[in-house]
Protein backbone atom coordinates (compact mmCIF):
# COMPACT_ATOMS: atom_id res chain seq x y z
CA UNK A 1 50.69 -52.70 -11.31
CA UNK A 2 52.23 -54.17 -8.06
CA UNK A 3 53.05 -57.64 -7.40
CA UNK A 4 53.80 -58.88 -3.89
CA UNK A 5 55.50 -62.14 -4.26
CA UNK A 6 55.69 -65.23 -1.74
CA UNK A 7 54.49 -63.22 1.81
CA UNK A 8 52.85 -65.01 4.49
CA UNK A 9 49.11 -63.29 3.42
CA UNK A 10 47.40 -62.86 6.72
CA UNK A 11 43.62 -61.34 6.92
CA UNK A 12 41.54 -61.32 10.30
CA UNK A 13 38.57 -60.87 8.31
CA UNK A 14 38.38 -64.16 6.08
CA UNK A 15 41.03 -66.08 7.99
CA UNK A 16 43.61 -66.37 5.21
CA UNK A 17 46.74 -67.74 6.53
CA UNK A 18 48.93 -68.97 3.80
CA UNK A 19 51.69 -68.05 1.49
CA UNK A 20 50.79 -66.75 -1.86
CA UNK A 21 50.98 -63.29 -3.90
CA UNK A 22 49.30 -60.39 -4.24
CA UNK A 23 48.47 -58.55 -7.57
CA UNK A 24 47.58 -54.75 -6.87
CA UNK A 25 46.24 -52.24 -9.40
CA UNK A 26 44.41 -48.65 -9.61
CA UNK A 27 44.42 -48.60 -5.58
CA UNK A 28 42.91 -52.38 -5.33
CA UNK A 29 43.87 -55.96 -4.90
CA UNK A 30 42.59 -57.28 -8.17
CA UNK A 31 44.15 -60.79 -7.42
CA UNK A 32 45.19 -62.93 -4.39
CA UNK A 33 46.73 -66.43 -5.49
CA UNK A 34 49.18 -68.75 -4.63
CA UNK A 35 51.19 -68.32 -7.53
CA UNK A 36 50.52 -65.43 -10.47
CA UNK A 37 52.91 -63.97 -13.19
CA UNK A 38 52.26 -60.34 -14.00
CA UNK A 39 54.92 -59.19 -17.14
CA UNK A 40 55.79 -55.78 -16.41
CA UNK A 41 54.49 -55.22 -12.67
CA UNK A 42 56.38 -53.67 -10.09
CA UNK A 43 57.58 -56.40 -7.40
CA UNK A 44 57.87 -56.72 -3.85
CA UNK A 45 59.72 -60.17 -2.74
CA UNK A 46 57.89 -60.72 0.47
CA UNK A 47 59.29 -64.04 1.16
CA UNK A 48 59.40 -64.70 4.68
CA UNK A 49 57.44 -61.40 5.91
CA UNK A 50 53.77 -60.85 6.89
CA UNK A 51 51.47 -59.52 4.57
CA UNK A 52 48.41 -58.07 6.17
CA UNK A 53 46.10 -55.46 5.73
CA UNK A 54 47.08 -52.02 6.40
CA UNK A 55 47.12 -50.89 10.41
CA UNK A 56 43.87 -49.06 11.62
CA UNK A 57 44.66 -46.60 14.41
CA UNK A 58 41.46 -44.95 15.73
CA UNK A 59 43.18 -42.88 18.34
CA UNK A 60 45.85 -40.34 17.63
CA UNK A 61 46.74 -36.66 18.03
CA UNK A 62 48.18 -34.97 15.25
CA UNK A 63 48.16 -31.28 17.08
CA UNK A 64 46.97 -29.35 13.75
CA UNK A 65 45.50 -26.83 13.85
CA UNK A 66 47.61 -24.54 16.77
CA UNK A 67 50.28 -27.03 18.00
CA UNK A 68 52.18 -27.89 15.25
CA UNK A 69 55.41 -27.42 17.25
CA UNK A 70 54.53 -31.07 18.23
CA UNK A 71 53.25 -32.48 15.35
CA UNK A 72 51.12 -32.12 12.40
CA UNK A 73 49.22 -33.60 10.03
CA UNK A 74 52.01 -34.47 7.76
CA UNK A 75 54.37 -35.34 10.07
CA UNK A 76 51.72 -37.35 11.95
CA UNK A 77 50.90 -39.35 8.52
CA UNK A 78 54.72 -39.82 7.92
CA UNK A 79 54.63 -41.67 11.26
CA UNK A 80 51.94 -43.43 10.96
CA UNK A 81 53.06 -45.47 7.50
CA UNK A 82 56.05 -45.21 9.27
CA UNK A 83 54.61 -47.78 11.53
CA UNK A 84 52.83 -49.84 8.94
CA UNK A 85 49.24 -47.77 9.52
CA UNK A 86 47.04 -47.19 6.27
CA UNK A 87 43.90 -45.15 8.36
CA UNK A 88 43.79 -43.16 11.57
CA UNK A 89 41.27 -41.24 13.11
CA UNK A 90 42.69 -37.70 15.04
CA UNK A 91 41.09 -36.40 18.03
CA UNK A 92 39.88 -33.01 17.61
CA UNK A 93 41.57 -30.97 21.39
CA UNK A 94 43.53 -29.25 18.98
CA UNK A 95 43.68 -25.21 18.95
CA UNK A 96 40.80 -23.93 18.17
CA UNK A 97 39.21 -27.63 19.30
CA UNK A 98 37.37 -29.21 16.24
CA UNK A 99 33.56 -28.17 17.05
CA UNK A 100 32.14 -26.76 14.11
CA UNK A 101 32.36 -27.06 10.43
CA UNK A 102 34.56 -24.27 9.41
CA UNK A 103 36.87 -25.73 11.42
CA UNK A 104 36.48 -29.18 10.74
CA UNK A 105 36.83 -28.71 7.00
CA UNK A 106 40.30 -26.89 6.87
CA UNK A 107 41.29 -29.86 8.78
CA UNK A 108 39.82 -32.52 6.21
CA UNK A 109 41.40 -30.33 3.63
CA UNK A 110 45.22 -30.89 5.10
CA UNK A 111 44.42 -34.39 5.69
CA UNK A 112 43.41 -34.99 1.97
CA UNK A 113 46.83 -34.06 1.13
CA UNK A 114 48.46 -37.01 2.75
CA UNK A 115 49.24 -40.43 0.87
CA UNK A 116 47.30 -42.14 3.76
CA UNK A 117 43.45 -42.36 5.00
CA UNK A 118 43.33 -39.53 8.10
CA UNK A 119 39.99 -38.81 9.46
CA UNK A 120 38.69 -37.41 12.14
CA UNK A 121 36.39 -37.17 15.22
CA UNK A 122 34.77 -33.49 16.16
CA UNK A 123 34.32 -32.61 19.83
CA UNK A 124 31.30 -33.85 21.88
CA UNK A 125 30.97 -30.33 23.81
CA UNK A 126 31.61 -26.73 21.43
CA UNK A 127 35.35 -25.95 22.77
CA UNK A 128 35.88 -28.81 25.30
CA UNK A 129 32.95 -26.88 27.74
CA UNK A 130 31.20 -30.22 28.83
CA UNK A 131 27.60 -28.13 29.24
CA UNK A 132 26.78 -27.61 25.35
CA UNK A 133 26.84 -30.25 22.52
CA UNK A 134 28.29 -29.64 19.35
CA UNK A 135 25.71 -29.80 15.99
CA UNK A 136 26.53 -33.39 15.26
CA UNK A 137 24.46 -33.46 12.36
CA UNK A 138 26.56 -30.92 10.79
CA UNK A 139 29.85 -32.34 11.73
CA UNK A 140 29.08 -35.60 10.24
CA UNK A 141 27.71 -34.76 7.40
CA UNK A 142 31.04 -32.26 6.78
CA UNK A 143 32.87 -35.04 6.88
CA UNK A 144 33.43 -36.14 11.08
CA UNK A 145 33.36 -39.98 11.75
CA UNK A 146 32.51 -39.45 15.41
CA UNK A 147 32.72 -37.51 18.63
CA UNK A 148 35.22 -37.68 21.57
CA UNK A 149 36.47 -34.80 24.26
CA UNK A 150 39.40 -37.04 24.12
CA UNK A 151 41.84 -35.32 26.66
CA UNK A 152 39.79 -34.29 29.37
CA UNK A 153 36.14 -36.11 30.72
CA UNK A 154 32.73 -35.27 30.42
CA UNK A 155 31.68 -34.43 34.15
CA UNK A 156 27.81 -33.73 33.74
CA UNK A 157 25.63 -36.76 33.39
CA UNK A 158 23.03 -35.09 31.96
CA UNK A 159 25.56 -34.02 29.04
CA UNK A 160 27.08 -37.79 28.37
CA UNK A 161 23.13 -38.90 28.22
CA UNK A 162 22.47 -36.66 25.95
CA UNK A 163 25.17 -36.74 23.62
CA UNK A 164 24.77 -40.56 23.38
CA UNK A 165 21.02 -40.41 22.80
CA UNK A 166 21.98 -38.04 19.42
CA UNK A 167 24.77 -40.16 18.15
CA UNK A 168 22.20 -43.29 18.86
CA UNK A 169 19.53 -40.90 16.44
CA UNK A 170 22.03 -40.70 14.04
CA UNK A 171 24.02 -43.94 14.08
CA UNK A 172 26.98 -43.30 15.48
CA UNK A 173 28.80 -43.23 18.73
CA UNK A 174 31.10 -41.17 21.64
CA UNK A 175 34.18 -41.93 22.50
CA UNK A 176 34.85 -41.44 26.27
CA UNK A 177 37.96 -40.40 27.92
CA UNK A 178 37.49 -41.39 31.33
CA UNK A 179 38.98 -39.79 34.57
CA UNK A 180 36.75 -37.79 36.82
CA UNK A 181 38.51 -34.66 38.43
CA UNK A 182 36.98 -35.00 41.11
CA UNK A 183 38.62 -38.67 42.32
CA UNK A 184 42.12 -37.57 40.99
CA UNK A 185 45.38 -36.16 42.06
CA UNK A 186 47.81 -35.36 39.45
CA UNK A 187 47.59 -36.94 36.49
CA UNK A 188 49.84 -39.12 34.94
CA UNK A 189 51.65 -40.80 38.27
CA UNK A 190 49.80 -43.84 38.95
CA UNK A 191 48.63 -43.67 42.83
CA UNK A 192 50.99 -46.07 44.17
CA UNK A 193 54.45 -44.95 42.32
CA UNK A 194 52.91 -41.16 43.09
CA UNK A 195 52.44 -41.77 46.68
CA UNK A 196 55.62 -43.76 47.45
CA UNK A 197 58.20 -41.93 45.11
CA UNK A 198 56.93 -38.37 43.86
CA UNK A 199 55.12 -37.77 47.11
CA UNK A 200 52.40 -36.50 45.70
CA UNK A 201 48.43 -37.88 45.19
CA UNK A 202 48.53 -39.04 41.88
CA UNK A 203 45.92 -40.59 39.01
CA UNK A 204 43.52 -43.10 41.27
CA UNK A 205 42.24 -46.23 39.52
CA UNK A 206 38.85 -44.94 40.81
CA UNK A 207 38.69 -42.24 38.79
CA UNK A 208 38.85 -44.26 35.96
CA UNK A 209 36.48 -47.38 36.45
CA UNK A 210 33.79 -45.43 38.50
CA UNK A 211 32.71 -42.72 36.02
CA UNK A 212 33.38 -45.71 33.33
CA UNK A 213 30.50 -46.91 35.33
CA UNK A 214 28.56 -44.68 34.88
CA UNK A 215 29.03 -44.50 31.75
CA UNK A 216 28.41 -47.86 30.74
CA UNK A 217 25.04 -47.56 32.12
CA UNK A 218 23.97 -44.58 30.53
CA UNK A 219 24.75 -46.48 27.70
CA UNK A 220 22.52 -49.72 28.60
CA UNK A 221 19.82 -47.35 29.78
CA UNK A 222 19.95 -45.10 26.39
CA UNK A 223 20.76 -48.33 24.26
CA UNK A 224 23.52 -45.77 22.43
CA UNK A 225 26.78 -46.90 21.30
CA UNK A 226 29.79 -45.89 23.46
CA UNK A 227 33.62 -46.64 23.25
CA UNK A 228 35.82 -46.60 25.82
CA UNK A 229 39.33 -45.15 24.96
CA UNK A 230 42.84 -46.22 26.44
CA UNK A 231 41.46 -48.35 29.91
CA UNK A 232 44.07 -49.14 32.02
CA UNK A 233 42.86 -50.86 35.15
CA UNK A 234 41.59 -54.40 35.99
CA UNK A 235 38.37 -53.35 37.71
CA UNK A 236 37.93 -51.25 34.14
CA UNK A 237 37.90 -54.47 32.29
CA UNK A 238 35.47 -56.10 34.44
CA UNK A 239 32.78 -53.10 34.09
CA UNK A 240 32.86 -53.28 30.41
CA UNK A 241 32.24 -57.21 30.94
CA UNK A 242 29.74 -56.64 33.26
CA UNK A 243 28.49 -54.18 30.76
CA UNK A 244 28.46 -55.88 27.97
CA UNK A 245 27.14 -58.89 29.66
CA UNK A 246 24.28 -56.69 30.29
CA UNK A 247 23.10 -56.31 26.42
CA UNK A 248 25.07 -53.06 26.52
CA UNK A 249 26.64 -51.59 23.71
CA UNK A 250 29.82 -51.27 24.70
CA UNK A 251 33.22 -51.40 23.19
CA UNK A 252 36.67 -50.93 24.54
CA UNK A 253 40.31 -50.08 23.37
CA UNK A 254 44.22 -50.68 25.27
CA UNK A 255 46.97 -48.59 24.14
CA UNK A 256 50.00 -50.93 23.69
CA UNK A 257 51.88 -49.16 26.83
CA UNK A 258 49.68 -50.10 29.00
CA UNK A 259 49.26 -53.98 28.14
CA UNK A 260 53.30 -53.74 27.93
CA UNK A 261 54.54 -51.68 30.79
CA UNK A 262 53.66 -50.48 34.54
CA UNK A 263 54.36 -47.37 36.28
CA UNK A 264 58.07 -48.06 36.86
CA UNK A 265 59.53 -47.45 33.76
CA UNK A 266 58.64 -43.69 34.97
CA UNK A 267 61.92 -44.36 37.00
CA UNK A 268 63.92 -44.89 34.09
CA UNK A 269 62.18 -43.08 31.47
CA UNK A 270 61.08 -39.68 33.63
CA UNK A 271 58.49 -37.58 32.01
CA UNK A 272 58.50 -39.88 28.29
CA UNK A 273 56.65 -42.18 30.71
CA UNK A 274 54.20 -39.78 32.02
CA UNK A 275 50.64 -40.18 30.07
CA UNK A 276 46.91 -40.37 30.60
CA UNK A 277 45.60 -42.86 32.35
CA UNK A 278 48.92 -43.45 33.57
CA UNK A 279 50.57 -47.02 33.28
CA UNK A 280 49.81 -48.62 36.03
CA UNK A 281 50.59 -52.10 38.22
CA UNK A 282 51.29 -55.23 36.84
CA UNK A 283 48.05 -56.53 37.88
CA UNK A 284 46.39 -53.91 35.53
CA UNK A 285 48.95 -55.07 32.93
CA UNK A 286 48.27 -58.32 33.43
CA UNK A 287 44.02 -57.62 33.09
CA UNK A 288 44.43 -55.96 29.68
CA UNK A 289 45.96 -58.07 28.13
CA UNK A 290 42.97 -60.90 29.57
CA UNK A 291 40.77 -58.39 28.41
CA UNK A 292 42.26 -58.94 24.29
CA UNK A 293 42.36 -62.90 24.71
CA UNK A 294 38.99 -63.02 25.70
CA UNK A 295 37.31 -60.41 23.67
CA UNK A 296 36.38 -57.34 26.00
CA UNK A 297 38.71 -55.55 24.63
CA UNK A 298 38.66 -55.83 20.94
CA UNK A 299 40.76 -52.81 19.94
CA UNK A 300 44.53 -51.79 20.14
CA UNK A 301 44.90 -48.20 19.66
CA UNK A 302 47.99 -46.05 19.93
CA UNK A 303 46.97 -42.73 21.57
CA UNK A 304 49.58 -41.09 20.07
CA UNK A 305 50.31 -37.87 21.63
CA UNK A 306 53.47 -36.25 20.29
CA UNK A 307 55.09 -33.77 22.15
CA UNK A 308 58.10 -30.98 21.98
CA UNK A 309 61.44 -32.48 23.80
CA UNK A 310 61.24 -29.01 25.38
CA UNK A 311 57.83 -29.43 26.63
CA UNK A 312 58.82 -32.63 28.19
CA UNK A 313 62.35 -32.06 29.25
CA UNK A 314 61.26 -29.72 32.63
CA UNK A 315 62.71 -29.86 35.81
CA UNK A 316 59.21 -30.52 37.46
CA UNK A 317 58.21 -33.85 36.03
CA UNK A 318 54.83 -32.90 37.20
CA UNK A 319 54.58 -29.91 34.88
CA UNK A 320 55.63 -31.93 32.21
CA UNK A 321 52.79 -32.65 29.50
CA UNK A 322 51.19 -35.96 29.37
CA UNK A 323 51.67 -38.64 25.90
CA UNK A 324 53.88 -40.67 24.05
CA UNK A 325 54.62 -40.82 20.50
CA UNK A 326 53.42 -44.45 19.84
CA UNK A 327 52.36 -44.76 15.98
CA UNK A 328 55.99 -46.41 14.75
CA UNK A 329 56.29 -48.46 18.03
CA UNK A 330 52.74 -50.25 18.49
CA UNK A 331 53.25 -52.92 15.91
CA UNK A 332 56.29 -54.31 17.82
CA UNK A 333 55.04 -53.81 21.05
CA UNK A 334 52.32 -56.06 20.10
CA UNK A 335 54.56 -58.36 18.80
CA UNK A 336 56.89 -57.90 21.57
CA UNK A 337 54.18 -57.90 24.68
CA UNK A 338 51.93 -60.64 23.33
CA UNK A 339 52.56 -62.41 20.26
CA UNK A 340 56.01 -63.51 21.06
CA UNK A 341 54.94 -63.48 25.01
CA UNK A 342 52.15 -66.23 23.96
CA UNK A 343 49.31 -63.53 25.03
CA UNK A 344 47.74 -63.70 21.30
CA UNK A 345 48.46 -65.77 18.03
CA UNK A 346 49.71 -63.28 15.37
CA UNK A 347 46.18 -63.44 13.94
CA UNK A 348 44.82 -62.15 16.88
CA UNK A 349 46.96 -59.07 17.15
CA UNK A 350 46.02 -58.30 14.08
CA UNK A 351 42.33 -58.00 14.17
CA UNK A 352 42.44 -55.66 17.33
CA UNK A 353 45.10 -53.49 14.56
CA UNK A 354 43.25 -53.92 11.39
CA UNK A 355 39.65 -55.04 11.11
CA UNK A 356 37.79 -54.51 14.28
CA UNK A 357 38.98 -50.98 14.15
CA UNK A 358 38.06 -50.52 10.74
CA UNK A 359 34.49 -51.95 11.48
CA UNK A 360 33.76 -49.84 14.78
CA UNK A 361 33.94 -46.96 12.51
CA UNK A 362 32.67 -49.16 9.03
CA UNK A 363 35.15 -48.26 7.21
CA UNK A 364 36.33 -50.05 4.00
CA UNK A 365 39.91 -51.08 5.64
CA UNK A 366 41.34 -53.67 7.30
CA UNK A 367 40.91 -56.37 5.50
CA UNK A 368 42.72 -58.28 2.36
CA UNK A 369 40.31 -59.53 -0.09
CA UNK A 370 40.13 -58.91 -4.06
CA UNK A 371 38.23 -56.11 -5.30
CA UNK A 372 38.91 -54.42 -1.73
CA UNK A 373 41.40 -51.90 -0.63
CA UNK A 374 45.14 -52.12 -1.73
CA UNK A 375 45.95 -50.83 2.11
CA UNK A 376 48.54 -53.31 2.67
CA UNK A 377 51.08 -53.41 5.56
CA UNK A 378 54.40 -55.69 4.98
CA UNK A 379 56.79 -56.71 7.91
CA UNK A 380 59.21 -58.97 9.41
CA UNK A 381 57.83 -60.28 12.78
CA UNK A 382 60.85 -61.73 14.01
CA UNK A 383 63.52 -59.33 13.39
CA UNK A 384 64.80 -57.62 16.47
CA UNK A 385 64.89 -53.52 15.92
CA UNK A 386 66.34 -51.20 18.82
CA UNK A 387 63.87 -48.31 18.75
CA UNK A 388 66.11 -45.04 18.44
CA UNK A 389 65.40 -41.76 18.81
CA UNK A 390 64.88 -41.30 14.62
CA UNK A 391 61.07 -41.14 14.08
CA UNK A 392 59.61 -40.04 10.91
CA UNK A 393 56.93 -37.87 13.70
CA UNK A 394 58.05 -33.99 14.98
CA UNK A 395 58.77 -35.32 18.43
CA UNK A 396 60.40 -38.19 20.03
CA UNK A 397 59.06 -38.69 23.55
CA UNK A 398 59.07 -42.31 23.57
CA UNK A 399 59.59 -44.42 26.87
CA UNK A 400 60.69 -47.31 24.44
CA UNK A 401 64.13 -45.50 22.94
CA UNK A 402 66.54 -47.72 23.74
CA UNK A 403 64.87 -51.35 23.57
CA UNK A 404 64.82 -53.82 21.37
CA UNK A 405 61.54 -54.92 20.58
CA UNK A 406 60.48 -57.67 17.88
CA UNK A 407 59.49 -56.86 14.30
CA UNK A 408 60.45 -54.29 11.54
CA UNK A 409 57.67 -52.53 9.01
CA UNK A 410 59.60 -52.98 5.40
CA UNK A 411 56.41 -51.66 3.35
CA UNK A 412 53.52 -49.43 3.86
CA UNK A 413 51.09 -49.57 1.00
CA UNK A 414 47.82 -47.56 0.98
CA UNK A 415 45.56 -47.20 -2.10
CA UNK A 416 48.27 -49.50 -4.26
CA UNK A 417 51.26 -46.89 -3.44
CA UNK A 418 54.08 -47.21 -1.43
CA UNK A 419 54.53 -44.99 1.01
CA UNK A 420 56.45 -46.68 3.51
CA UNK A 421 60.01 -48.07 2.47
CA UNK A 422 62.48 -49.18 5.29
C-alpha cells in the first residue's frame, strides 16, 4: 500500500481541487479523502506539492527499432517519468517504419518491459510512401492506437481521403503532420529568421496552414476524425476554428516550444533550436497559446525527438537534424509559459497534459478518481529548477539547458509504483 499524505489533489476530470490524501493499492486509488490512516503503508508527505494524475504525452519519438543511438524505448520511458508522464504514444518513422504487424509487435513487446504505459501509432502509408495505406485493421487489432506519417506529410489528396474514410470505418483517427514540400524551403528556419540571418528560404507558414486546409475539409467532407500535430502558426489556429466551427471533427495539439519561444532563440541555441514546424514569431506564439485558453487547441504534446549531440553538433546548421528532447522539460514550460505567465489556471494546464489526451485516444488515464488508475504525477509548481544538461533520455539537445524554469517533478507513480524519485 501507498499513502500520499496532505498534496494539493488536482483532477481535470471531476474538478477536485483540495488538499487531502491518497490511499493506493494493487495499481489503483482505492481511497481519496481528506484525512485517512493506513498502519503499515508506504508514505509520501506531499504537503505543499501538486498531486495530479499522471502526464499523457501523445506525441513522442523513441527511435527503436534502428536509431537507438538517439534514444530508445527504455531510455525514452526513463525520460518520460522523468518528467512526471505515466502514458505516451511513439510515432512509428522509426527504421524499418512501423507498417505491419511483425513489426509492430516486437515493438509492443520492448514497450511492455517498461514500468510506464508506451503505446504506439503505426504508419498511415507502408514505409512512409504516401501512395499505399497500411492494413489498419491489422495494426489495430495487433495492438496500434492510431495512424500518423508523423515526420514527413501526406502529399496526395486522394491518399489523406482515404485513409480518413478507414479510420472513420473503424473508429479511429490520423494524425497529420502538416508541411507541404512543395510551399517550403528548408525546414526548420522559420521564413523570416531564414531569410534575414541564414540567407536561405526557409519553413513558410503557408506550408503549414494551407494543406492544414485541406485537410480539415477532407475531414468535414468525410465526417472522419483527424488530429492535427504540433501547429505553430496563427492562421493554423484559425482554420481549425473555422473548422471546427464547421461541425468538423477536428482536434489540435501545441508542443510547449512553440507556445514558449520564437525563432530567435536559434541565435543562441544553434541547431538545439532547429525543429519541425519551426518556432516561429511572437505573433504565432502569442496565437497558441489563445488557441489553449479558448479551447481550439485542447492538447499539449511534447514531440519529443531525441537526437545524437553528434548529429546535431555540425558545422552546417542546415544539415543538422530537426527535434528537441522535450519529455522532462514540458511540465515546467507549461508552468513557466502560462501558468505563472497568467495564460492558464494550473487546472487548465493540466487537462491539455492529462485528460484530454487520455480521452482523444480513450484511454483509462488521466484522471484521479477511486477505483481508477494509480498513474499519479507529484510536483512542486513553484520551485525554480535550472534545466542542465543531465536527462534521464540518450540525448540532450535541448534549447532550454541553461534556464530556469518553474516547477520540479518529485514523484512519478504509474500503476501504484514509483518510478520517478527526484
Amino acid at each position: 500500500m501507498l499513502l500520499i499524505k496532505n498534496g494539493h489533489v488536482m483532477d481535470p476530470k471531476s474538478g477536485l481541487d483540495q488538499v487531502c490524501d491518497v490511499l493506493v493499492q494493487d495499481g489503483k486509488i482505492i481511497k481519496i479523502a481528506p484525512e485517512i490512516t493506513e498502519e503499515g503503508a508506504e508514505t509520501i508527505d506531499a504537503t505543499g506539492l501538486v498531486v495530479a494524475p499522471g502526464l499523457v504525452d501523445i506525441h513522442v519519438h523513441f527511435r527503436e527499432p534502428g536509431q537507438t543511438h538517439k534514444e530508445d524505448i527504455h531510455t525514452g520511458a526513463l525520460a518520460a517519468a522523468a518528467g512526471g508522464f505515466t502514458t505516451v504514444v511513439m510515432m512509428a518513422n522509426t527504421s524499418p517504419t512501423i507498417s505491419d504487424v511483425e513489426t509492430l509487435q516486437a515493438v509492443l513487446q520492448s514497450a511492455a518491459k517498461e514500468k510506464i504505459n508506451v503505446k504506439t501509432v503505426a504508419t498511415i502509408t507502408k514505409n512512409f510512401n504516401g501512395k499505399n495505406l497500411t492494413d489498419f485493421k491489422a495494426l489495430l487489432e495487433a495492438g496500434a492506437v492510431g495512424f500518423s506519417d508523423d515526420g514527413i506529410p501526406l502529399e496526395s489528396s486522394k491518399i489523406v481521403k482515404e485513409a480518413m474514410e478507414e479510420a472513420k470505418k473503424l473508429n479511429t483517427f490520423i494524425s497529420l503532420h502538416e508541411e507541404d514540400p512543395g510551399l517550403n524551403g528548408v525546414l526548420g528556419f522559420n521564413e523570416n529568421i531564414a531569410r534575414e540571418h541564414f540567407h536561405i528560404c526557409g519553413a513558410t507558414g503557408v506550408a503549414e496552414y494551407a494543406m492544414m486546409a485541406r485537410d480539415v475539409m477532407i475531414a468535414y467532407a468525410t465526417k472522419a476524425h483527424v488530429h492535427i500535430q504540433h501547429l505553430s502558426k496563427e492562421e493554423s489556429v484559425k482554420v481549425v476554428e473555422f473548422a471546427q466551427g464547421l461541425g468538423a471533427e477536428v482536434t489540435a495539439e501545441v508542443a510547449p516550444q512553440h507556445f514558449s519561444k520564437t525563432e530567435a532563440l536559434l541565435l543562441t541555441q544553434g541547431s538545439n533550436a532547429k525543429m519541425n514546424p519551426p518556432l516561429r514569431l511572437e505573433s504565432d506564439r502569442r496565437a497558441v497559446i489563445e488557441g489553449l485558453k479558448s479551447g481550439v487547441i485542447t492538447v499539449i504534446a511534447t514531440d519529443h525527438a531525441p537526437h545524437h549531440v553528434d548529429e546535431k553538433n555540425v558545422e552546417d546548421i542546415t544539415k543538422a537534424p530537426s527535434g528537441m528532447t522535450g519529455l522532462e522539460t514540458s511540465l515546467s514550460l507549461g508552468l513557466t509559459y502560462l501558468v505563472e505567465a497568467g495564460e492558464l489556471s494550473l487546472m487548465e494546464l493540466l487537462e491539455k497534459m492529462t485528460y484530454n489526451p487520455a480521452k482523444l485516444y480513450n484511454f483509462k488515464a488521466g484522471y484521479l478518481a477511486e477505483n481508477g488508475p494509480a498513474d499519479i504525477t507529484i510536483f512542486d509548481a513553484k520551485a525554480d529548477r535550472l534545466v542542465d544538461s543531465h536527462f534521464a533520455s540518450k540525448a540532450a539537445n535541448s534549447p532550454f539547458i541553461g534556464e530556469t524554469l518553474k516547477g520540479q517533478v518529485k514523484y512519478t507513480i504509474c500503476k501504484g509504483q514509483i518510478v520517478y524519485q527526484a
